[in-house]
PDB file of N, CA and C in Angstrom:
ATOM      1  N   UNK A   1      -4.677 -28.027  11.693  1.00  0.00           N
ATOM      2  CA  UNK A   1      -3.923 -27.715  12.889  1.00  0.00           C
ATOM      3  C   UNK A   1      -3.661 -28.962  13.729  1.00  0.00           C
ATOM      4  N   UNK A   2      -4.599 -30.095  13.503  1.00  0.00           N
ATOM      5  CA  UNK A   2      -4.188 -30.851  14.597  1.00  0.00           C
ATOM      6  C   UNK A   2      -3.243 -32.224  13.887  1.00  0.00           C
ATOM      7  N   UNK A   3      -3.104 -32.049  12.958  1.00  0.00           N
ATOM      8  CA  UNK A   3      -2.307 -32.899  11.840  1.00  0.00           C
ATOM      9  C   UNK A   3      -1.111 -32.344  12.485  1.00  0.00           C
ATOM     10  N   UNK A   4      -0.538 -30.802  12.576  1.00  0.00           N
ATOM     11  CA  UNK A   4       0.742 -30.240  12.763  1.00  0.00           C
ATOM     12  C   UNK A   4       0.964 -30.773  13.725  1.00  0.00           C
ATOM     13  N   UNK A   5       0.193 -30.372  14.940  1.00  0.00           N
ATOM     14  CA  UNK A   5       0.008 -30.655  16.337  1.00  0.00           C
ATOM     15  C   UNK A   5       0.619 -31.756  16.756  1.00  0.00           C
ATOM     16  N   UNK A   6       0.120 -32.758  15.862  1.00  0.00           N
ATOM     17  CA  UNK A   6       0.170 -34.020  16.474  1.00  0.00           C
ATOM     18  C   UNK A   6       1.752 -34.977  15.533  1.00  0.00           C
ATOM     19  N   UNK A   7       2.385 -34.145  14.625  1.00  0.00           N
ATOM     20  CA  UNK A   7       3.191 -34.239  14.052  1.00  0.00           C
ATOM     21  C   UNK A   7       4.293 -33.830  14.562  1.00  0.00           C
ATOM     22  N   UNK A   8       4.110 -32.490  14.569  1.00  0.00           N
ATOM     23  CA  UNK A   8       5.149 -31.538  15.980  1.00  0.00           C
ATOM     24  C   UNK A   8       5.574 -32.667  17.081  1.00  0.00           C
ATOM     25  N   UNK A   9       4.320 -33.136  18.275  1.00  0.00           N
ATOM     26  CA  UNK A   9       4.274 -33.565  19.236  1.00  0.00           C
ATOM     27  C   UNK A   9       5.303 -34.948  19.031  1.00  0.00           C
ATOM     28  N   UNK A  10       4.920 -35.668  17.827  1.00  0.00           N
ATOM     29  CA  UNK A  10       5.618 -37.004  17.530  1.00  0.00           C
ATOM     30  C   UNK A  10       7.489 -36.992  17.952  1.00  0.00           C
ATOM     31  N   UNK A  11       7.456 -35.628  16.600  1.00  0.00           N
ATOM     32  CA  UNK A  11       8.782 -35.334  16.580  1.00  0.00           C
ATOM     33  C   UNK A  11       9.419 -34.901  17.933  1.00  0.00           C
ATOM     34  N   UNK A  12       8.702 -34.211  18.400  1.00  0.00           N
ATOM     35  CA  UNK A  12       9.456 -33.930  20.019  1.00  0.00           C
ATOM     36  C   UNK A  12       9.659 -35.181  20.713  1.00  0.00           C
ATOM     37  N   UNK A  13       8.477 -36.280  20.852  1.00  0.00           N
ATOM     38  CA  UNK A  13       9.273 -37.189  21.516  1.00  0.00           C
ATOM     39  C   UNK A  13      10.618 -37.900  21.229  1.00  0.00           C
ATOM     40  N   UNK A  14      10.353 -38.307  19.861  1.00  0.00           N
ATOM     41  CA  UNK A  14      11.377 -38.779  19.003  1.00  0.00           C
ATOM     42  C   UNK A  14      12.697 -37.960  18.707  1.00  0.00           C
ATOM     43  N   UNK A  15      12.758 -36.919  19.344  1.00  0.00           N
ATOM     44  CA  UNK A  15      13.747 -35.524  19.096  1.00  0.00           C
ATOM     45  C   UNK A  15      13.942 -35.623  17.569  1.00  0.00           C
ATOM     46  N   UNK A  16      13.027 -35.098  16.928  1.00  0.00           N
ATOM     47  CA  UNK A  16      13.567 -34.672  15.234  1.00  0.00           C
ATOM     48  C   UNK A  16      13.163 -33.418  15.353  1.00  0.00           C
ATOM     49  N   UNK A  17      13.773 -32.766  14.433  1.00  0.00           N
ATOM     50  CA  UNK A  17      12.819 -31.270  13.805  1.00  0.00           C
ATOM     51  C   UNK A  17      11.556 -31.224  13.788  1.00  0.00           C
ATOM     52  N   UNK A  18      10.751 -30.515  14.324  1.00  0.00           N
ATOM     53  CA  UNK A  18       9.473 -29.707  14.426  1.00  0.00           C
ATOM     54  C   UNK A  18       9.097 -29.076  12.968  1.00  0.00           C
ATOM     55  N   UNK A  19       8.238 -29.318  12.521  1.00  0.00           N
ATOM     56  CA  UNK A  19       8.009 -28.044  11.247  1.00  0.00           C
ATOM     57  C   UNK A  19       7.069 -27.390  11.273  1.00  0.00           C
ATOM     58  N   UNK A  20       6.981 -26.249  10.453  1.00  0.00           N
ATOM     59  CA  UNK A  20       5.690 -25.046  10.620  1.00  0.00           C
ATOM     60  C   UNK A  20       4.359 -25.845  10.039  1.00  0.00           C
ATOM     61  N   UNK A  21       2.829 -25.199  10.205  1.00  0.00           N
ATOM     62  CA  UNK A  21       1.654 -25.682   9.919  1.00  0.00           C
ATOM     63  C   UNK A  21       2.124 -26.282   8.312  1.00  0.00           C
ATOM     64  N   UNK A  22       2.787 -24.954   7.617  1.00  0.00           N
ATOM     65  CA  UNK A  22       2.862 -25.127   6.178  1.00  0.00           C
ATOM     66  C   UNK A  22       3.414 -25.799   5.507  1.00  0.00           C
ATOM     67  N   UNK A  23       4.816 -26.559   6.256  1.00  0.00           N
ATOM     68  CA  UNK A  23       5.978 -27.575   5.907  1.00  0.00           C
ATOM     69  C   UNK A  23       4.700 -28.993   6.086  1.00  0.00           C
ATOM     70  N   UNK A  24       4.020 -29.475   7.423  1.00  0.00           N
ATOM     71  CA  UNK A  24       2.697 -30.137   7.306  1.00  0.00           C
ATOM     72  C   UNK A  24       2.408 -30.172   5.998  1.00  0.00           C
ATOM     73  N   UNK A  25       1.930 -29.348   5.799  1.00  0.00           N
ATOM     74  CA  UNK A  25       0.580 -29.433   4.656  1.00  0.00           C
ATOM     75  C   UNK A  25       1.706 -29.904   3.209  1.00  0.00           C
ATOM     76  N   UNK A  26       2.469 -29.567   3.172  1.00  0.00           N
ATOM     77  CA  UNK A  26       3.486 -29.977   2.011  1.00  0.00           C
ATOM     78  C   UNK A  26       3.742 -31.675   1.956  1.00  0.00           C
ATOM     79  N   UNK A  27       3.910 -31.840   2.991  1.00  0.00           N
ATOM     80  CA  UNK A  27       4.840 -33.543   2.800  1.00  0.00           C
ATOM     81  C   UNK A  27       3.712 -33.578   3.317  1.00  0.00           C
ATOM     82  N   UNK A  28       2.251 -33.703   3.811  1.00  0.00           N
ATOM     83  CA  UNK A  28       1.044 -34.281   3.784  1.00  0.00           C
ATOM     84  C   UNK A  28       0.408 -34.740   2.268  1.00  0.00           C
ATOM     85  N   UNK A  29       0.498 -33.404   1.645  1.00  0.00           N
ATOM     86  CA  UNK A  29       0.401 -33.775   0.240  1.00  0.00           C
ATOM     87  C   UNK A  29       0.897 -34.566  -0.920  1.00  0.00           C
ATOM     88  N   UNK A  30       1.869 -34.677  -0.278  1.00  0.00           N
ATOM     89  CA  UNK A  30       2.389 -35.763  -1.186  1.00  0.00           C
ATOM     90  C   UNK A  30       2.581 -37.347  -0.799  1.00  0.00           C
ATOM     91  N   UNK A  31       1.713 -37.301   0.235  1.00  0.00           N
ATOM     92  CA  UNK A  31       1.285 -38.874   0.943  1.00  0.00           C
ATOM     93  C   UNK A  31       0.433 -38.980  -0.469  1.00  0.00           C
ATOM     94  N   UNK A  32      -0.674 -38.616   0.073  1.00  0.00           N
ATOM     95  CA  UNK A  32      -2.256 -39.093  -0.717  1.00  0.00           C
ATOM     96  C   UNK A  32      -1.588 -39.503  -2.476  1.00  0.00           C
ATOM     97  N   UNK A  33      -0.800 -38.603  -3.117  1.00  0.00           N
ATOM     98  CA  UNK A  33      -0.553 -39.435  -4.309  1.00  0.00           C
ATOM     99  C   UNK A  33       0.217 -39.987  -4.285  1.00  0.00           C
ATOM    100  N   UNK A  34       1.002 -40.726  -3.575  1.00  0.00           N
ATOM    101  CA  UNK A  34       1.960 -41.475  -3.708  1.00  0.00           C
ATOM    102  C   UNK A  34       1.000 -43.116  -2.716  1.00  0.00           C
ATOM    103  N   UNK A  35      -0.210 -42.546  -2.138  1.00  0.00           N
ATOM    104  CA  UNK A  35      -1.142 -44.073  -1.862  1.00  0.00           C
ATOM    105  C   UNK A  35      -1.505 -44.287  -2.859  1.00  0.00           C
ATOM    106  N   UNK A  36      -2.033 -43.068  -3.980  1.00  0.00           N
ATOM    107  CA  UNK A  36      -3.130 -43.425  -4.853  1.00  0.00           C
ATOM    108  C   UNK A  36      -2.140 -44.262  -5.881  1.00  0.00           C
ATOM    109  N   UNK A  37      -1.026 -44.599  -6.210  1.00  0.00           N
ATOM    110  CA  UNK A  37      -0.325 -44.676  -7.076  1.00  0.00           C
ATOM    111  C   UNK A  37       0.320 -45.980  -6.905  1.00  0.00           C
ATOM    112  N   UNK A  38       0.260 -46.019  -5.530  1.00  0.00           N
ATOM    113  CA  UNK A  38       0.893 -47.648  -5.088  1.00  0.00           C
ATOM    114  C   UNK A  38      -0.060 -48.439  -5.338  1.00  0.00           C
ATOM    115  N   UNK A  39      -1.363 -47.944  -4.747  1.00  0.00           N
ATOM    116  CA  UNK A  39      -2.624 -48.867  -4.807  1.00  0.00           C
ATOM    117  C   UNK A  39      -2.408 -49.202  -6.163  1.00  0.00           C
ATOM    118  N   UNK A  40      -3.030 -48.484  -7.406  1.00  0.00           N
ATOM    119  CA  UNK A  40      -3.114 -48.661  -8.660  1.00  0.00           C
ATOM    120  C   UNK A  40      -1.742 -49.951  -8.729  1.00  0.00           C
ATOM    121  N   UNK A  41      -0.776 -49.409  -8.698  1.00  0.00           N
ATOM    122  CA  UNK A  41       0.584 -49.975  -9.151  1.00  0.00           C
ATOM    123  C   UNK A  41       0.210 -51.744  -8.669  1.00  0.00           C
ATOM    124  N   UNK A  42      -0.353 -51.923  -7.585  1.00  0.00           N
ATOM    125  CA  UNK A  42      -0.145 -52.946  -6.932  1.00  0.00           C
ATOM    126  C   UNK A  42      -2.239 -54.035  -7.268  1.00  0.00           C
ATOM    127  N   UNK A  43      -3.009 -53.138  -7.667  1.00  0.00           N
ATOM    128  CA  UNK A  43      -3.763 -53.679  -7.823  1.00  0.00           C
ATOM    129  C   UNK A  43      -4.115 -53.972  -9.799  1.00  0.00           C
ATOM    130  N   UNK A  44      -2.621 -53.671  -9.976  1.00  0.00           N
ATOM    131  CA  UNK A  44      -2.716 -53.940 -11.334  1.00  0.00           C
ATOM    132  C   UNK A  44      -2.365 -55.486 -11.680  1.00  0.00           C
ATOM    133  N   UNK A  45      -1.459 -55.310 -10.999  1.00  0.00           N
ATOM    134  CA  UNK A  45      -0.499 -56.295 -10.545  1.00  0.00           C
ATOM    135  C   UNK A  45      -0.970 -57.905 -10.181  1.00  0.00           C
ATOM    136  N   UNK A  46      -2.277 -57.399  -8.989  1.00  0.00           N
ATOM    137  CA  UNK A  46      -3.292 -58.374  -8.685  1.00  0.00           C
ATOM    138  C   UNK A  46      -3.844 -59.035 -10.108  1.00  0.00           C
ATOM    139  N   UNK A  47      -4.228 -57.973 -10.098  1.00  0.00           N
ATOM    140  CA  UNK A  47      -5.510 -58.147 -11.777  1.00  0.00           C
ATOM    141  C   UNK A  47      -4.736 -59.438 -12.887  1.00  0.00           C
ATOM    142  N   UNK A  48      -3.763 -58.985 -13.168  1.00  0.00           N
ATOM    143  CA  UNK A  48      -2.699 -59.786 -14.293  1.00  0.00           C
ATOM    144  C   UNK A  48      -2.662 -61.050 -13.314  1.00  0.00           C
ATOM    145  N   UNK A  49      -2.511 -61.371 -11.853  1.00  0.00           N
ATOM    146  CA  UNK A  49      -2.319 -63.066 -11.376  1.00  0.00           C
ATOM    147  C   UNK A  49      -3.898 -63.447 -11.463  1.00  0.00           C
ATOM    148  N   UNK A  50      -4.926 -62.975 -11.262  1.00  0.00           N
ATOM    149  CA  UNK A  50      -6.092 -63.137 -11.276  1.00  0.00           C
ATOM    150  C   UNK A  50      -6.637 -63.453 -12.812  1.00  0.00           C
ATOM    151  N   UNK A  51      -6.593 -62.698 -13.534  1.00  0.00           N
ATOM    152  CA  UNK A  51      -6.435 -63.821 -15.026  1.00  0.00           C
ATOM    153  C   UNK A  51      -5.740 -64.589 -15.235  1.00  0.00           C
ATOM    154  N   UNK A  52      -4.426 -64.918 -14.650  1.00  0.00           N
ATOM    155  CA  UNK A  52      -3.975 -66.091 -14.386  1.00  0.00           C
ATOM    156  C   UNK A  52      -4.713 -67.617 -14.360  1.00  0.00           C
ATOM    157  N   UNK A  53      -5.111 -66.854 -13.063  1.00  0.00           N
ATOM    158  CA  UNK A  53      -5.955 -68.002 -11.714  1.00  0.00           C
ATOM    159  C   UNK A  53      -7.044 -68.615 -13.327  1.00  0.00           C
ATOM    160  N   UNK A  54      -8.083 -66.852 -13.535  1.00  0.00           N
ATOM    161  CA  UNK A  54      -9.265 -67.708 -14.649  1.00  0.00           C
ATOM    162  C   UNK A  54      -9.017 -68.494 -15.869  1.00  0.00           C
ATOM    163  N   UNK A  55      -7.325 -68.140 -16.220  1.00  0.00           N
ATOM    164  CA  UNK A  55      -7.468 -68.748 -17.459  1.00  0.00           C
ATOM    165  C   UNK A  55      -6.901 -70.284 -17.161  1.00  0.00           C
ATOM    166  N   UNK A  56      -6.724 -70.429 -15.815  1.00  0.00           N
ATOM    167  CA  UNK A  56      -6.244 -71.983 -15.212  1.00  0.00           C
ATOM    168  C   UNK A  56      -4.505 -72.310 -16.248  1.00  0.00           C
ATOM    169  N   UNK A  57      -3.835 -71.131 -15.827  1.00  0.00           N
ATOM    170  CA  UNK A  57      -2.734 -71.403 -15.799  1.00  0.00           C
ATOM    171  C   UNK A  57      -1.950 -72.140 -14.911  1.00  0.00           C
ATOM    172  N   UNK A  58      -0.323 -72.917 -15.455  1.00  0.00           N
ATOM    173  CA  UNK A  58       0.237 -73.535 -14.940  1.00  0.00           C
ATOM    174  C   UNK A  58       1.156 -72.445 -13.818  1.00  0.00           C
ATOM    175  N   UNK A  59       1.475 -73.201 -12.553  1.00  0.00           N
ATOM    176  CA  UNK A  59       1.585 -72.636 -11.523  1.00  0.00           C
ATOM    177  C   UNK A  59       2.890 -71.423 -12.108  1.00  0.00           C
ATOM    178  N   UNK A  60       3.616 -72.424 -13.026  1.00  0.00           N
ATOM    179  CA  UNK A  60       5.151 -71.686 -13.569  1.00  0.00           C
ATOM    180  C   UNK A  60       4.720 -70.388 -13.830  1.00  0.00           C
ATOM    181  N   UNK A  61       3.475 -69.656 -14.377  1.00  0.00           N
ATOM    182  CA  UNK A  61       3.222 -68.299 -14.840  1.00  0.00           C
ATOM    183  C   UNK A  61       3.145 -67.357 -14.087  1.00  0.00           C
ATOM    184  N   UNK A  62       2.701 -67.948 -12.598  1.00  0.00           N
ATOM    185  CA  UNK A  62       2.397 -66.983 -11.588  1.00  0.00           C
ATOM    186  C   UNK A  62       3.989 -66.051 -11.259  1.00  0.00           C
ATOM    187  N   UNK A  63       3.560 -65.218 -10.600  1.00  0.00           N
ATOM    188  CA  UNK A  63       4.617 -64.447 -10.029  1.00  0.00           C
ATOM    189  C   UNK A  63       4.535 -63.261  -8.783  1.00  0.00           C
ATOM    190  N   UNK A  64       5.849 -63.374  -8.391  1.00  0.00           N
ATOM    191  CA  UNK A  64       5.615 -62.490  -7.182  1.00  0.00           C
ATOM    192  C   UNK A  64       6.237 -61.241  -7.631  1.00  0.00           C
ATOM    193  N   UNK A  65       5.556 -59.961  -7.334  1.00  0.00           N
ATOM    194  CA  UNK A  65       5.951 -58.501  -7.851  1.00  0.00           C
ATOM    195  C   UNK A  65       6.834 -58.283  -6.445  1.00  0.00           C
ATOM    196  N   UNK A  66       7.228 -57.237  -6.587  1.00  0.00           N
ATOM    197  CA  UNK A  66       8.302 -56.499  -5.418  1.00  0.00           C
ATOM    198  C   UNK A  66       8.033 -55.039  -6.166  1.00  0.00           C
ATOM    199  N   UNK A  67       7.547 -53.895  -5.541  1.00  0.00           N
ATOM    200  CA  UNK A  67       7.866 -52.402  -6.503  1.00  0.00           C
ATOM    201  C   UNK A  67       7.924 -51.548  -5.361  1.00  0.00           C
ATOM    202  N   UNK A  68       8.891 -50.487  -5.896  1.00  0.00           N
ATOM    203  CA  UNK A  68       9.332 -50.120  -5.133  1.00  0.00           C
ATOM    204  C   UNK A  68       9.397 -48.029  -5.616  1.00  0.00           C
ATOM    205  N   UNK A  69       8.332 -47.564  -5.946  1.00  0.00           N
ATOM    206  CA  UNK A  69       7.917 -46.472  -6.705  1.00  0.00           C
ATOM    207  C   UNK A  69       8.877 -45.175  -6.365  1.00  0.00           C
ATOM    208  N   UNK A  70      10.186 -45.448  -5.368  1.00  0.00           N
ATOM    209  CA  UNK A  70      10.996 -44.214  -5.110  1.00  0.00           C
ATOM    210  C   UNK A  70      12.273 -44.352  -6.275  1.00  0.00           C
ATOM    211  N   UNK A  71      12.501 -45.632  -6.527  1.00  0.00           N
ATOM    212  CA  UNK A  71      13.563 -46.079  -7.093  1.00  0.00           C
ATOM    213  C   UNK A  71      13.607 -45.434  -9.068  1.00  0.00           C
ATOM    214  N   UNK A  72      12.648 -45.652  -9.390  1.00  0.00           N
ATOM    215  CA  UNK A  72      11.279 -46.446  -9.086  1.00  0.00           C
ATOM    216  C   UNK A  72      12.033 -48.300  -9.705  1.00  0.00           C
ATOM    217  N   UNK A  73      11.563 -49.243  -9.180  1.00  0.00           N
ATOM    218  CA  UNK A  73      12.013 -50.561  -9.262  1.00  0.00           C
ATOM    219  C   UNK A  73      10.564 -51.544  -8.960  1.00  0.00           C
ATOM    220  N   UNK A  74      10.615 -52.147 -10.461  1.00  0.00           N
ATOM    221  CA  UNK A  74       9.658 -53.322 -10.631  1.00  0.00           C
ATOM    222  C   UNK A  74      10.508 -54.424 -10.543  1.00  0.00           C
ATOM    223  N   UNK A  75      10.421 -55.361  -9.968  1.00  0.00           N
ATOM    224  CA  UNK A  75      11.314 -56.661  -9.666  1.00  0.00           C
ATOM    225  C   UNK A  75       9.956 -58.231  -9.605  1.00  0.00           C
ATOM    226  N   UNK A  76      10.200 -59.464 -10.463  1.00  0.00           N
ATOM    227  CA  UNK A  76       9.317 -59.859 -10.439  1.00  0.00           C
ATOM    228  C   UNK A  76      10.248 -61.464 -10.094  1.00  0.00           C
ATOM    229  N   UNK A  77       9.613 -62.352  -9.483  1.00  0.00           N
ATOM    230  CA  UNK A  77      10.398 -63.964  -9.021  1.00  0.00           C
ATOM    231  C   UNK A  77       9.324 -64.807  -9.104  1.00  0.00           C
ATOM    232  N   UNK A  78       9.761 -66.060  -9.207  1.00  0.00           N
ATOM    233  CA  UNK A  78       8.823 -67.631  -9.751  1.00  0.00           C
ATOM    234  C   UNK A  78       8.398 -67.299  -7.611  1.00  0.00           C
ATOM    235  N   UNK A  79       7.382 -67.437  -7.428  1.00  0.00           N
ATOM    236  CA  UNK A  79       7.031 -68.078  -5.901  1.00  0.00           C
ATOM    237  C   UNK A  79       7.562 -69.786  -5.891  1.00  0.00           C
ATOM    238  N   UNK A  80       7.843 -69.989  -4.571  1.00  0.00           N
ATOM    239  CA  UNK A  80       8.646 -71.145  -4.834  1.00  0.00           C
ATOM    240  C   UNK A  80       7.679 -71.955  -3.764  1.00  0.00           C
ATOM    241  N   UNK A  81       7.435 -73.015  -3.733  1.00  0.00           N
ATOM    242  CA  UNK A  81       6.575 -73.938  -3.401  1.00  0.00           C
ATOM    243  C   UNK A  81       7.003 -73.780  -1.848  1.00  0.00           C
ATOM    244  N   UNK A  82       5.392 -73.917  -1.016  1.00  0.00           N
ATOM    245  CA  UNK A  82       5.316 -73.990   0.142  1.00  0.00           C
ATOM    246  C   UNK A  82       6.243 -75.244   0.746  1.00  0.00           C
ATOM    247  N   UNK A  83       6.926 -74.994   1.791  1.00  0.00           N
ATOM    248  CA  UNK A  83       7.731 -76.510   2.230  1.00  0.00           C
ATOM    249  C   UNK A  83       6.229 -77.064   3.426  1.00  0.00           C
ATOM    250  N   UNK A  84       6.696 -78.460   2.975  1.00  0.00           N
ATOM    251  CA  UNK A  84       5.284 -79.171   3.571  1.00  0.00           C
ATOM    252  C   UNK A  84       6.022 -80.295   4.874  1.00  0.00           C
ATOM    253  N   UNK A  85       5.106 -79.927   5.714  1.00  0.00           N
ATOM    254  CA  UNK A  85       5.995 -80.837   7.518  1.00  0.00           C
ATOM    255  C   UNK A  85       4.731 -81.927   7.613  1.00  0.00           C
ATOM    256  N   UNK A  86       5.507 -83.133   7.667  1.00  0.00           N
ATOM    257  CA  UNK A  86       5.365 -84.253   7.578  1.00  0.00           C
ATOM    258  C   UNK A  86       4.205 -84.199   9.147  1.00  0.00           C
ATOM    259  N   UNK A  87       3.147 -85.145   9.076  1.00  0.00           N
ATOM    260  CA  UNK A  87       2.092 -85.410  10.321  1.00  0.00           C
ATOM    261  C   UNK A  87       2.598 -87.297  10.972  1.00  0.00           C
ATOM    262  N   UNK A  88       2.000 -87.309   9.843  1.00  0.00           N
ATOM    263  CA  UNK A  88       2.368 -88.999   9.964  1.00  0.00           C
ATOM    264  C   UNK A  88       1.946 -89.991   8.312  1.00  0.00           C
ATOM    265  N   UNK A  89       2.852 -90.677   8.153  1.00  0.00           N
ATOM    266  CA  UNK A  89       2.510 -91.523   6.950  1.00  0.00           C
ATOM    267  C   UNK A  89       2.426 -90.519   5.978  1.00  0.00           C
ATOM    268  N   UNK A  90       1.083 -90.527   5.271  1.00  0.00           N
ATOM    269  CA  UNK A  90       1.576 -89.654   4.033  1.00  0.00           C
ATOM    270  C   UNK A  90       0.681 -88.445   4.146  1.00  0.00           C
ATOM    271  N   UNK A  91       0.479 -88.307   5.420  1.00  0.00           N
ATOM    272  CA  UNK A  91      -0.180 -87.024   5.811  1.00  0.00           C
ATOM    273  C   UNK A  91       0.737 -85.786   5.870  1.00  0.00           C
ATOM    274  N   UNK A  92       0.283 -84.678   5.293  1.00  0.00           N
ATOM    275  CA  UNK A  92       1.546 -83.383   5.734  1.00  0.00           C
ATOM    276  C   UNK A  92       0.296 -82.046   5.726  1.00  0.00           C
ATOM    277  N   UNK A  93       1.080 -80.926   5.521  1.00  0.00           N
ATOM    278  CA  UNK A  93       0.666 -79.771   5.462  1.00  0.00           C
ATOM    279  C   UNK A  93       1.654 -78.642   4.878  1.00  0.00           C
ATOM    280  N   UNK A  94       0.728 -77.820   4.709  1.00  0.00           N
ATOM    281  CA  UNK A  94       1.550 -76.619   4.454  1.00  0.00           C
ATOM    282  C   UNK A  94       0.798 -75.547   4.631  1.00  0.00           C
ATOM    283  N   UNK A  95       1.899 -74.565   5.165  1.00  0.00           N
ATOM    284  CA  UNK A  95       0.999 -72.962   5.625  1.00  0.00           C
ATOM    285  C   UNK A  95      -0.236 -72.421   4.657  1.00  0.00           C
ATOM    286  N   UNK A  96      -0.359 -72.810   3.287  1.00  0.00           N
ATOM    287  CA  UNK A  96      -1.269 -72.599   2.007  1.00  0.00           C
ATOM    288  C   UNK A  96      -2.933 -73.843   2.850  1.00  0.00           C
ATOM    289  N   UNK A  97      -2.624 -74.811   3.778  1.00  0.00           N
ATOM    290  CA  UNK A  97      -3.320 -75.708   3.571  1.00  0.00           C
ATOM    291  C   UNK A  97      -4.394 -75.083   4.516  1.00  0.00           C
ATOM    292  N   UNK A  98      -6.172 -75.714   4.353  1.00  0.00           N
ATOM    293  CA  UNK A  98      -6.725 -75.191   5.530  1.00  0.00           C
ATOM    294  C   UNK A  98      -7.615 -76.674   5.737  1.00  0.00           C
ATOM    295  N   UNK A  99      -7.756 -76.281   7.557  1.00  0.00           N
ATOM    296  CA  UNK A  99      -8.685 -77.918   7.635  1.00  0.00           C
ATOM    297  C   UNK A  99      -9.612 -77.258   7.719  1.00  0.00           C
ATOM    298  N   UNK A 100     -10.682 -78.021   7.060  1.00  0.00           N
ATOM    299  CA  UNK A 100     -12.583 -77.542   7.571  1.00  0.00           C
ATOM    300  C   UNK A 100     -12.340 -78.428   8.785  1.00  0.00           C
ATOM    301  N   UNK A 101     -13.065 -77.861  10.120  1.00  0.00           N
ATOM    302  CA  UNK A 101     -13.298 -79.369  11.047  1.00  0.00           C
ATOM    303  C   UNK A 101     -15.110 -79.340  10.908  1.00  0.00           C
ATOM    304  N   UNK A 102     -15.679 -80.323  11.267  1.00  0.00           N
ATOM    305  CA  UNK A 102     -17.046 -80.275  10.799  1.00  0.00           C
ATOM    306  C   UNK A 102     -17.819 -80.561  11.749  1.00  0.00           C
ATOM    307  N   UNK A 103     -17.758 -80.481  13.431  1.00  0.00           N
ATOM    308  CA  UNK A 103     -18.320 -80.607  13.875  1.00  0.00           C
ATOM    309  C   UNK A 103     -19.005 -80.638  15.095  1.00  0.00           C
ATOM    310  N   UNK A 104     -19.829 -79.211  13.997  1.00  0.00           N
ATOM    311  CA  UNK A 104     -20.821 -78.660  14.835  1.00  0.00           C
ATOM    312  C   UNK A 104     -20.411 -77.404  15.534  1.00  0.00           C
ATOM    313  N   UNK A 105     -21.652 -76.564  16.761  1.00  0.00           N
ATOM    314  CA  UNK A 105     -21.100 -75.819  17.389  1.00  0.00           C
ATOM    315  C   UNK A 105     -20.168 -76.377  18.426  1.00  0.00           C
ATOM    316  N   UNK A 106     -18.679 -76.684  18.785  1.00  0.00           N
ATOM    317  CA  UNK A 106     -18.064 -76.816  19.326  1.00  0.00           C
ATOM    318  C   UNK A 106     -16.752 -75.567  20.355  1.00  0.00           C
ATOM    319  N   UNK A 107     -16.296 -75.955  21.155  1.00  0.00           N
ATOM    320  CA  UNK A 107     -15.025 -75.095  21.871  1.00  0.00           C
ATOM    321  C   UNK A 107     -14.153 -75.905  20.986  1.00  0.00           C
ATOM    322  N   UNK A 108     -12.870 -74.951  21.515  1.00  0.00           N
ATOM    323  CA  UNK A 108     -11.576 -75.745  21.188  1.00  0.00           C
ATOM    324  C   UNK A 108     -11.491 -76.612  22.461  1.00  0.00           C
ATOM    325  N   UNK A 109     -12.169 -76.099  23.914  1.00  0.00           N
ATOM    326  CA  UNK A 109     -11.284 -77.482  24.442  1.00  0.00           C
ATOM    327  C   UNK A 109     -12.131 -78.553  24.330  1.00  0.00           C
ATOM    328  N   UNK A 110     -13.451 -78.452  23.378  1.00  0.00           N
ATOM    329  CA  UNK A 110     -14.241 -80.051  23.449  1.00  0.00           C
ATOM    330  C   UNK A 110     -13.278 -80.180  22.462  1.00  0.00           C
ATOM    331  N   UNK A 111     -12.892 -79.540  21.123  1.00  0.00           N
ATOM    332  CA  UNK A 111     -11.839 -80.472  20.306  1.00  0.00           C
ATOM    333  C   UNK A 111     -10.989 -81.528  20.353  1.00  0.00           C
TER     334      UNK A 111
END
């Protein structure tokens, strides 16, 4: 009841259609397998770049998935190298990069 409730309530603000307890419980149900199915879909997905990673493949093998389970549409692309912003000399970075700083318990404004 408070699933409807609070579903009902949504839709009224939003002015859509209202539906009965039982229309709820219908398109509720078909959430839960359509998580259980993405998860799987998407932690399969993981698994295959993760033997990747162990078997110390070249970066060219990796790949980025896109799926899209209404379509249903598997779509797969090369990831394309982080762009790296220059610091100074031959210092740079990139969003992939992380600094350790080492020291100690510090603030940021003693930094």
């Amino acid at each position: 009841d408070f699933i409807s409730a609070s579903s009902n309530l949504r839709a009224r603000i939003y002015k859509l259609k209202e539906v009965t307890r039982i229309e709820t419980k219908r398109i509720a149900g078909r959430i839960t397998p359509a998580i259980a199915t993405t998860t799987a879909a998407v932690s399969g997905l993981i698994m295959v770049e993760l033997v990747k990673i162990a078997k110390k493949c070249k970066v060219e093998a990796f790949k980025n998935g896109f799926i899209n389970l209404a379509l249903p549409l598997f779509a797969f692309s090369e990831p394309g190298a982080a762009p790296k912003k220059k610091i100074m000399g031959d210092l740079s970075y990139s969003i992939w990069d992380r600094w350790d700083v080492k020291l100690g318990n510090i603030t940021v404004k003693e930094l």
